[in-house]
N, C-alpha and C. Protein backbone atom coordinates (compact mmCIF):
# COMPACT_ATOMS: atom_id res chain seq x y z
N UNK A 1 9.24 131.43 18.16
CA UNK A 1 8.81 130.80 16.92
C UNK A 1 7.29 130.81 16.87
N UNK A 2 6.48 130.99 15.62
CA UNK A 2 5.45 130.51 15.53
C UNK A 2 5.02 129.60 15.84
N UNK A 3 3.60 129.22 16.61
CA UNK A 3 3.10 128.23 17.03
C UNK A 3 3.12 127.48 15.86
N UNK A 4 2.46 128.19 14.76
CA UNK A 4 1.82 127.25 13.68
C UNK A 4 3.11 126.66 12.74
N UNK A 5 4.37 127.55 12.94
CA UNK A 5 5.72 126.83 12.29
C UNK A 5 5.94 125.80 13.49
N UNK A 6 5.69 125.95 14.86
CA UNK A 6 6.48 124.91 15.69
C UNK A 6 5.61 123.58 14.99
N UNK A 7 4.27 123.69 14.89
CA UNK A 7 3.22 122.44 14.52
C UNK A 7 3.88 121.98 13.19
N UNK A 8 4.11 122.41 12.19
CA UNK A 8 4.71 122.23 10.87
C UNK A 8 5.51 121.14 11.29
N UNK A 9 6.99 121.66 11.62
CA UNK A 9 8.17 120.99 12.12
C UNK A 9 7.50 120.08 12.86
N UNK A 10 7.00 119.51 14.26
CA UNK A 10 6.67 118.82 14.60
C UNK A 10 5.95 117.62 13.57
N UNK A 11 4.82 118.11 13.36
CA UNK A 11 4.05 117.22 12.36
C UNK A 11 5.03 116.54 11.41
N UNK A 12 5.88 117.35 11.00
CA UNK A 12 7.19 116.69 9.68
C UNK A 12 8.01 115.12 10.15
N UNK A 13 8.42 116.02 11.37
CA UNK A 13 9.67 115.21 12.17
C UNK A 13 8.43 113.77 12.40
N UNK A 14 7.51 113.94 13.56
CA UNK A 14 6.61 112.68 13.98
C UNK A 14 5.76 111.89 12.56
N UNK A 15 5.72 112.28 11.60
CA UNK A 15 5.46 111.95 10.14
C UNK A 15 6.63 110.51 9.66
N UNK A 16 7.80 111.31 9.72
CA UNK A 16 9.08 110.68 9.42
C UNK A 16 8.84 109.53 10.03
N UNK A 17 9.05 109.78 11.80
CA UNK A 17 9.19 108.56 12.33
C UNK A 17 8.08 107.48 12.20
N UNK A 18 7.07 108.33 12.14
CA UNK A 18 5.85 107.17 12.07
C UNK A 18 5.40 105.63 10.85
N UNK A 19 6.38 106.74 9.70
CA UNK A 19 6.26 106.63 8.26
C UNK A 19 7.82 105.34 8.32
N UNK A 20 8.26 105.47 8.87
CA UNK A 20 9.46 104.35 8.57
C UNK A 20 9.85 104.01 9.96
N UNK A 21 9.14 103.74 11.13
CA UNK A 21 8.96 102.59 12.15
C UNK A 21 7.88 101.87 12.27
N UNK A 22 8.52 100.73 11.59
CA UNK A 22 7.06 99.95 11.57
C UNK A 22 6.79 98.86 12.41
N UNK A 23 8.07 98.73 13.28
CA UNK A 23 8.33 97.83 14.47
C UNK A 23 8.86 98.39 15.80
N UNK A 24 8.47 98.83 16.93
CA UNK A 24 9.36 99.71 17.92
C UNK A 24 8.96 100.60 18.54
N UNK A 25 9.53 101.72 18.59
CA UNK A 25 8.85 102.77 19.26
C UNK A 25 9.46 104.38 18.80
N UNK A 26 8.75 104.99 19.37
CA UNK A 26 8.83 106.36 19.02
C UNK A 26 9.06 107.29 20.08
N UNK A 27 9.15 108.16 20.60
CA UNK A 27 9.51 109.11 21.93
C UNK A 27 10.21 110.26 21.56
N UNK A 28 9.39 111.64 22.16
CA UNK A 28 9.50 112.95 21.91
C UNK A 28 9.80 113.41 23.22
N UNK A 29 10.44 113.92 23.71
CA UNK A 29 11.06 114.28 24.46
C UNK A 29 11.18 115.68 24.10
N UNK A 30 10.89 116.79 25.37
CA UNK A 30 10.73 117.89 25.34
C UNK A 30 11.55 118.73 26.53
N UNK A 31 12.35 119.37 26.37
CA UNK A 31 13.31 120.16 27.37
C UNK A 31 13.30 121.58 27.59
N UNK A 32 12.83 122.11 28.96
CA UNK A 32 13.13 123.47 28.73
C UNK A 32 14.22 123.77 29.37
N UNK A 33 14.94 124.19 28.07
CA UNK A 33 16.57 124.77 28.06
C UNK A 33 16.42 126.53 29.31
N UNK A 34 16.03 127.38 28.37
CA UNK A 34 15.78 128.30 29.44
C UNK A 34 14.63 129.26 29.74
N UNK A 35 14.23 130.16 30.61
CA UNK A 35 13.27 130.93 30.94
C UNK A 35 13.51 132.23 31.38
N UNK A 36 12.69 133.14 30.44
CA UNK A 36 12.65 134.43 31.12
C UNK A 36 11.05 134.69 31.66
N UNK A 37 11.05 135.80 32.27
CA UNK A 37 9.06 136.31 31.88
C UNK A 37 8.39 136.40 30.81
N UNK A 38 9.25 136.38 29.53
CA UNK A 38 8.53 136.45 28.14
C UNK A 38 8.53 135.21 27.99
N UNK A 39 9.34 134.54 27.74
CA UNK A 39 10.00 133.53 26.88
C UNK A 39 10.49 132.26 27.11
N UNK A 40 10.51 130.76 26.90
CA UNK A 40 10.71 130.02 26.96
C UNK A 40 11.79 129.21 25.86
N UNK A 41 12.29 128.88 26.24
CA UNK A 41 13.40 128.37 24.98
C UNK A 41 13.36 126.48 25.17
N UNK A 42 12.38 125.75 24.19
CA UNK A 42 12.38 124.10 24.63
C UNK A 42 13.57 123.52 23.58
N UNK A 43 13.71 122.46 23.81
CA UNK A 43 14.32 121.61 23.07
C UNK A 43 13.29 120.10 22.64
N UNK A 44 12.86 119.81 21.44
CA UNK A 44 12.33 118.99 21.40
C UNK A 44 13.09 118.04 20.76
N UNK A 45 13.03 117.26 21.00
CA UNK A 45 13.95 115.41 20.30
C UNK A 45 12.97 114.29 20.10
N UNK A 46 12.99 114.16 18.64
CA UNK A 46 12.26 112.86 18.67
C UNK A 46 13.46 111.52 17.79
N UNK A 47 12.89 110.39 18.76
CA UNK A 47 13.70 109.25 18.90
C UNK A 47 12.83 108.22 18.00
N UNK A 48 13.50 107.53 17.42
CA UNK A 48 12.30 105.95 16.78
C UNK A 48 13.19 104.79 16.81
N UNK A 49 13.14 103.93 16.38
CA UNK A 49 13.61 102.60 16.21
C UNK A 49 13.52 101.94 14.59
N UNK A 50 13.21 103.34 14.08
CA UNK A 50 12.77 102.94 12.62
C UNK A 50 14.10 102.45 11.75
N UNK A 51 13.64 103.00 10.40
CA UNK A 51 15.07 102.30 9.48
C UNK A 51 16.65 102.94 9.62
N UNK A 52 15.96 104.09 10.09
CA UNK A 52 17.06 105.35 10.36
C UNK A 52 18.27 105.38 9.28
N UNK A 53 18.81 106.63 8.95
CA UNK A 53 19.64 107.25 7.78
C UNK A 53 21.32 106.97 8.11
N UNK A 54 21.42 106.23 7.04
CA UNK A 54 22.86 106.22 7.06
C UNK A 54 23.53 107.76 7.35
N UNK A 55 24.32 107.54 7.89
CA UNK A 55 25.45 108.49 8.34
C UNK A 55 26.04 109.54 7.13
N UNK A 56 26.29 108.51 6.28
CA UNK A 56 26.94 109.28 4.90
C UNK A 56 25.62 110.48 4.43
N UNK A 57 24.62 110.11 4.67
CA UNK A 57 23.37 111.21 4.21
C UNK A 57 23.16 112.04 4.93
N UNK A 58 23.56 112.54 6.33
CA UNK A 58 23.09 112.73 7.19
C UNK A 58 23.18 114.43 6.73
N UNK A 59 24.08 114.43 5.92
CA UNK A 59 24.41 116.61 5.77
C UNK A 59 23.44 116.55 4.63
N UNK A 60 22.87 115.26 3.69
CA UNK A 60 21.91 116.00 2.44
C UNK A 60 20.82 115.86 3.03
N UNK A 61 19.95 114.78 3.59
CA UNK A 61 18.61 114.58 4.05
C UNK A 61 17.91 115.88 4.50
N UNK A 62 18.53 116.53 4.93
CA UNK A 62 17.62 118.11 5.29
C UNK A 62 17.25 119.25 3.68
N UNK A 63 18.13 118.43 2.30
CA UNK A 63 18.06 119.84 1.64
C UNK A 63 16.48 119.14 0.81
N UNK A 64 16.30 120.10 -0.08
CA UNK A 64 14.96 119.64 -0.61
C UNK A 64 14.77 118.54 -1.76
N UNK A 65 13.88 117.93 -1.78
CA UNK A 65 13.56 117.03 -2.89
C UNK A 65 14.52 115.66 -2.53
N UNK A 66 15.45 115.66 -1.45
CA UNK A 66 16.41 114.71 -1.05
C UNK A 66 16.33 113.84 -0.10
N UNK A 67 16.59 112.45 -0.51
CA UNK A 67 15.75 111.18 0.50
C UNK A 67 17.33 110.17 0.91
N UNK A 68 17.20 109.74 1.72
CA UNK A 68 18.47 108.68 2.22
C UNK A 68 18.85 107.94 0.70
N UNK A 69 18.02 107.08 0.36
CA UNK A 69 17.79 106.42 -0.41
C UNK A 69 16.58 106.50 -1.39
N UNK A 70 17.13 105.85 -2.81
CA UNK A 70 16.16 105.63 -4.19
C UNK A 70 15.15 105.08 -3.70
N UNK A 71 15.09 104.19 -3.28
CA UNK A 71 13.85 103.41 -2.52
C UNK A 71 13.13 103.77 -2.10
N UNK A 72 13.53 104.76 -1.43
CA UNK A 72 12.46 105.53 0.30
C UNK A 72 11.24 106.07 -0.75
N UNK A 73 10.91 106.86 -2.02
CA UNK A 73 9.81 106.83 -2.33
C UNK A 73 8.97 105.95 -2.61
N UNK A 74 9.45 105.23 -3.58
CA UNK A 74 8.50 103.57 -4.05
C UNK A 74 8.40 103.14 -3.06
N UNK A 75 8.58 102.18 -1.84
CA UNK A 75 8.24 101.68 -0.59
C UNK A 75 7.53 102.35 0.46
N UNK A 76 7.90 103.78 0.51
CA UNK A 76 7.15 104.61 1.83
C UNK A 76 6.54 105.91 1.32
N UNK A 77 6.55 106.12 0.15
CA UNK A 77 6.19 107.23 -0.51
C UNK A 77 6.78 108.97 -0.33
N UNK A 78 5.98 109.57 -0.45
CA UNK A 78 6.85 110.61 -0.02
C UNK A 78 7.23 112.03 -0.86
N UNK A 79 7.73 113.27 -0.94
CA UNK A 79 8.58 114.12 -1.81
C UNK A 79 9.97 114.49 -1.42
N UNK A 80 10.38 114.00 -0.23
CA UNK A 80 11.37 114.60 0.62
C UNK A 80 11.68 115.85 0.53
N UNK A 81 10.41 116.35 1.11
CA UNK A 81 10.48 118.31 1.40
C UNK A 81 10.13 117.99 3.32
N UNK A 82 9.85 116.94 3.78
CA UNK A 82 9.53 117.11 5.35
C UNK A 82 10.64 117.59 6.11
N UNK A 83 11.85 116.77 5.91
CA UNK A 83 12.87 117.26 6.79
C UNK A 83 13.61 118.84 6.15
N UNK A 84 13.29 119.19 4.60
CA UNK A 84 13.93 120.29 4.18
C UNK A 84 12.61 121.40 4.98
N UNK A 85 11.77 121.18 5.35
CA UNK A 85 11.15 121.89 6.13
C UNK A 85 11.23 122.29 7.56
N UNK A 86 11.56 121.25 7.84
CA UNK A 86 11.86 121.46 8.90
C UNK A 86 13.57 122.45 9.54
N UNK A 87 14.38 122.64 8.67
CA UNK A 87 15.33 122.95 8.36
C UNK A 87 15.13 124.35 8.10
N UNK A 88 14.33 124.83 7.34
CA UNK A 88 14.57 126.28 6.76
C UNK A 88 13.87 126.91 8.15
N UNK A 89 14.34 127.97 8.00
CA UNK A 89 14.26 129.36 9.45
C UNK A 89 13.60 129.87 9.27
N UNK A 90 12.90 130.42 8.00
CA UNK A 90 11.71 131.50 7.89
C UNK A 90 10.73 131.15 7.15
């Protein structure tokens, strides 16, 4: 992957959490799954304590312009393109 797409995604995802934990904590956690001489394959996970997304949203929140909730703009602002970014492959 591109460095500068891995920074994108990152920046999106730690955005999210930062943006709706306003009590708690946060933790990124980074795994390397596997290794060749070229190549590295990580797994990154980030965790919060924030308001976190109902379940029922959980298959739309990635598409674009789409937020858990009506609210989430007026209260935390926003376009909900972060997580549809993070989502698309190319």
């Amino acid at each position: 992957m591109n460095p500068i797409r891995l920074n994108q995604i990152l920046s999106n995802l730690l955005s999210n959490a930062l943006k709706f934990t306003i009590h708690g904590s946060i933790h990124v956690l980074v795994k390397e799954i596997s290794r060749t001489e070229s190549q590295s394959k990580l797994e990154f996970i980030v965790t919060d304590t924030g308001i976190g997304i109902p379940k029922d949203k959980h298959s739309v929140v990635f598409d674009s312009f789409t937020q858990a909730s009506t609210d989430t703009t007026r209260h935390f602002g926003g376009t909900g393109l972060g997580l549809a970014i993070c989502k698309k492959t190319n």
